[in-house]
Protein backbone atom coordinates (compact mmCIF):
# COMPACT_ATOMS: atom_id res chain seq x y z
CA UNK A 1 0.00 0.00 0.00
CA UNK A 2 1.52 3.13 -0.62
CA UNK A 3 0.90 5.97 1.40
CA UNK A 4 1.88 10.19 0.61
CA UNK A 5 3.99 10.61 3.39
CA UNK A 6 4.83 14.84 4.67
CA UNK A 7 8.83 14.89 5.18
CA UNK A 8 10.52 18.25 6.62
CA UNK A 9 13.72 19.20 6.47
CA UNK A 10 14.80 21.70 9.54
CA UNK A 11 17.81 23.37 11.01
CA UNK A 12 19.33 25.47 13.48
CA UNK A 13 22.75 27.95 12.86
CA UNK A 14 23.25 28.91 16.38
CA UNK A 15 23.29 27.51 19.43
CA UNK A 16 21.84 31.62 20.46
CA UNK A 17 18.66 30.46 18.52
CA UNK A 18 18.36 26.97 20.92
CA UNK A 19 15.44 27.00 23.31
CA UNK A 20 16.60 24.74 25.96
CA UNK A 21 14.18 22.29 27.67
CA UNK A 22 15.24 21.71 31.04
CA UNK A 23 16.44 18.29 32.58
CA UNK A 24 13.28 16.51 33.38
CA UNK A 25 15.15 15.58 37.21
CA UNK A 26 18.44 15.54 38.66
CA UNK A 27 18.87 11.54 38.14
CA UNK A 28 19.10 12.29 34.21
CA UNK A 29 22.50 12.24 32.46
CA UNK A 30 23.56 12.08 28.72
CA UNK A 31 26.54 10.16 28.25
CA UNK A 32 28.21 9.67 24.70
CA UNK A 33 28.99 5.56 24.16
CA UNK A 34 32.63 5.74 23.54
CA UNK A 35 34.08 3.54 22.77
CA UNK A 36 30.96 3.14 21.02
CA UNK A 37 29.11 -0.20 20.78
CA UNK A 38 26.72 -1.17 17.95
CA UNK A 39 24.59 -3.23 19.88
CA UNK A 40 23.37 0.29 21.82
CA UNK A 41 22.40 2.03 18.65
CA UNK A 42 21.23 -1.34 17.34
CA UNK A 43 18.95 -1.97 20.33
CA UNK A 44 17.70 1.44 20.37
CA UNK A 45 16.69 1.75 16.22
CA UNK A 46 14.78 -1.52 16.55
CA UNK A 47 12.88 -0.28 20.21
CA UNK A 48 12.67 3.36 19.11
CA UNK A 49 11.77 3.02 15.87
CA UNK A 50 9.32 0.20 15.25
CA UNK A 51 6.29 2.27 15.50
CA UNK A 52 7.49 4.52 13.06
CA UNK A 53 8.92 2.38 10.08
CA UNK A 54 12.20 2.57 10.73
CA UNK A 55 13.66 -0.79 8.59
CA UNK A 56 16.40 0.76 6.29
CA UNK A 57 18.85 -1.16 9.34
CA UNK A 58 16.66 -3.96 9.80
CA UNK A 59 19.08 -5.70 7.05
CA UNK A 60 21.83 -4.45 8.53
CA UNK A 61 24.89 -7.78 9.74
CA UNK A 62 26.53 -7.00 12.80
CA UNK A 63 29.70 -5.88 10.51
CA UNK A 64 27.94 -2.69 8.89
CA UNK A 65 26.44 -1.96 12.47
CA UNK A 66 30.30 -2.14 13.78
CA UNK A 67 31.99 -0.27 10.77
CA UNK A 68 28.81 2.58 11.21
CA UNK A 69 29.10 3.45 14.77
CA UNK A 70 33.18 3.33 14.52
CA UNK A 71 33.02 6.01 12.15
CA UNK A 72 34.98 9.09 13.78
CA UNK A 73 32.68 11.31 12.39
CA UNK A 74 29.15 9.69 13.91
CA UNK A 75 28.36 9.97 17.79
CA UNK A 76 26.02 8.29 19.62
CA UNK A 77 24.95 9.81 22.75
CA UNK A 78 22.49 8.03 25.47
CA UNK A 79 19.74 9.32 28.14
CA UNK A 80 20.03 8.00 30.98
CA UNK A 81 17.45 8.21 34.23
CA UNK A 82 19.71 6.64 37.30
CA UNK A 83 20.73 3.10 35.26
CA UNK A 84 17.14 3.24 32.97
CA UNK A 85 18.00 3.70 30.10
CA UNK A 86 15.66 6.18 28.80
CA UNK A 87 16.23 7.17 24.48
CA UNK A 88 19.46 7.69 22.19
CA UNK A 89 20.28 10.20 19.40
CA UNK A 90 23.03 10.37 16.67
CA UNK A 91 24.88 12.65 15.04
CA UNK A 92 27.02 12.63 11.62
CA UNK A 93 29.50 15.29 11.42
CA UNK A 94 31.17 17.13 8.09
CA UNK A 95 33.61 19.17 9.98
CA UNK A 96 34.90 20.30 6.57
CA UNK A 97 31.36 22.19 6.33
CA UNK A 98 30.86 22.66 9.94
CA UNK A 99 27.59 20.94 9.46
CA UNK A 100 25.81 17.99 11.62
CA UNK A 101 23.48 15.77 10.96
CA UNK A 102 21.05 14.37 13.87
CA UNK A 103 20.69 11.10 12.13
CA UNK A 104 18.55 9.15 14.40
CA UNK A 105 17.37 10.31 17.77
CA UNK A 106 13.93 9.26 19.80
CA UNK A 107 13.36 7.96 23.82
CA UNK A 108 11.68 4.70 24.48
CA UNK A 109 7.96 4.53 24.81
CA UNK A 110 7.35 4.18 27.90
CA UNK A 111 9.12 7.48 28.61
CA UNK A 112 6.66 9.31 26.56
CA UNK A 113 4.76 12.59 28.10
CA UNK A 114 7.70 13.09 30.70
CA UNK A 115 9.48 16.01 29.31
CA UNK A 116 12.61 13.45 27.93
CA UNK A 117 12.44 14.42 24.30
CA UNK A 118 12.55 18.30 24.55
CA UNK A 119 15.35 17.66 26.94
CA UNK A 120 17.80 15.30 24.44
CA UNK A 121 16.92 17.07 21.61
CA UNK A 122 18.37 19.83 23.84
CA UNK A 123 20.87 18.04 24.58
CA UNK A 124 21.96 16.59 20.67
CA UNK A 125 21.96 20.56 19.45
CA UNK A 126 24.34 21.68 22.40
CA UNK A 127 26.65 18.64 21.40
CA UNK A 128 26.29 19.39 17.96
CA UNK A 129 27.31 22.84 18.36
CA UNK A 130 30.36 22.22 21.11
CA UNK A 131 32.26 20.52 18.18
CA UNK A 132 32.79 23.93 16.13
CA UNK A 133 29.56 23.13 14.04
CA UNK A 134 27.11 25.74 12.45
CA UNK A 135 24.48 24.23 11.28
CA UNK A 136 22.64 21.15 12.99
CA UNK A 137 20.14 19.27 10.54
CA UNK A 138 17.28 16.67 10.81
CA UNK A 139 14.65 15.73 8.71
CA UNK A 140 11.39 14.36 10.02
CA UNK A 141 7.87 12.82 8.36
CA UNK A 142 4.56 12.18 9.31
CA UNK A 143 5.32 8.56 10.08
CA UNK A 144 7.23 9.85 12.88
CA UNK A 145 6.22 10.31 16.38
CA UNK A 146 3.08 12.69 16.35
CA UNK A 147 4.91 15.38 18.27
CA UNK A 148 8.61 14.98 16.60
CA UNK A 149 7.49 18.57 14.17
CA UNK A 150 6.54 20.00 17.32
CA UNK A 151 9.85 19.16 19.27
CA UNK A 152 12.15 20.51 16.63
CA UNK A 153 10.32 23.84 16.23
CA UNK A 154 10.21 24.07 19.85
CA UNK A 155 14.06 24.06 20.04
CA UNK A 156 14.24 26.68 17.53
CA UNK A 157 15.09 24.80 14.64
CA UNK A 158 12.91 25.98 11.01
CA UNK A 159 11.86 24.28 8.11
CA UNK A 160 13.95 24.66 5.38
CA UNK A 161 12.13 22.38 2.91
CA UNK A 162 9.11 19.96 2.94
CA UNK A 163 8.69 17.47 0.46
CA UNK A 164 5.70 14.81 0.07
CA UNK A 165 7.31 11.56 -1.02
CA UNK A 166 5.30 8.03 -1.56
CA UNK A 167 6.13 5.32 0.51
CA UNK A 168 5.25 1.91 0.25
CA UNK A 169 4.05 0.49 4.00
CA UNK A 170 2.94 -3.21 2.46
């Protein structure tokens, strides 16, 4: 069945235009997995992203996982609440054109309503923007979460292009 799908585009050039959402408690602390271990981002894609049709990794052998998250120029940071683990985001850098890209990012489920998700996304701008970058990027749809759009404009990040693409959900 294929289904038009809304996909946005956003960004933010300074971390002046970030409006921070505040750490949901004291118990909550982002660490970044180094060194970093596939079978973290690999747990979170699957757990994060099977309500929104995330399978592009699905296929993915252990080897590509491993050869993906050792990439110097791709982070992956965690959210933790005391030892829960709590959601995940990660970011490709092009320090050449001080750009970043939050590739994947999202907090598990059962977090949801609790105030995690304006916090990391937070969180993945700031880090984005302590490594000399100027520009942090993610793109979004309307198979995503239904507050992801919200989240991002929230922060301060704008639309910089929409797009309506076909996508086959059979």
């Amino acid at each position: 069945m294929i289904v038009k799908v809304d996909r946005n585009y956003l960004e933010i050039n300074s971390i002046k235009d970030l409006k921070v959402s505040k750490k949901p408690n004291e118990n909550c602390k982002i660490n970044l997995i180094d060194p970093p271990d596939f079978q973290l981002n690999k747990f979170f894609y699957k757990q994060v992203g099977k309500d929104y049709r995330w399978i592009d990794r699905l296929v993915w052998e252990d080897i590509k996982w491993l050869n993906y998250v050792e990439n110097s120029k791709v982070k992956t940071y965690i959210l933790k609440d005391r030892e829960n683990l709590i959601g995940y985001f990660e970011i490709i850098f092009d320090f050449e054109k001080k750009h970043s890209e939050i590739a994947y990012f999202g907090i598990l489920s059962e977090y949801f309503g609790k105030n995690y998700g304006g916090y990391l996304l937070s969180e993945a701008i700031t880090k984005s923007f302590e490594n000399s970058i100027e520009r942090v990027w993610v793109h979004t749809c309307s198979l995503d979460h239904k507050n992801a759009l919200k989240n991002y404009l929230a922060r301060g990040m704008k639309i910089f292009k929409s797009e309506k693409i076909n996508v086959n959900i059979s």
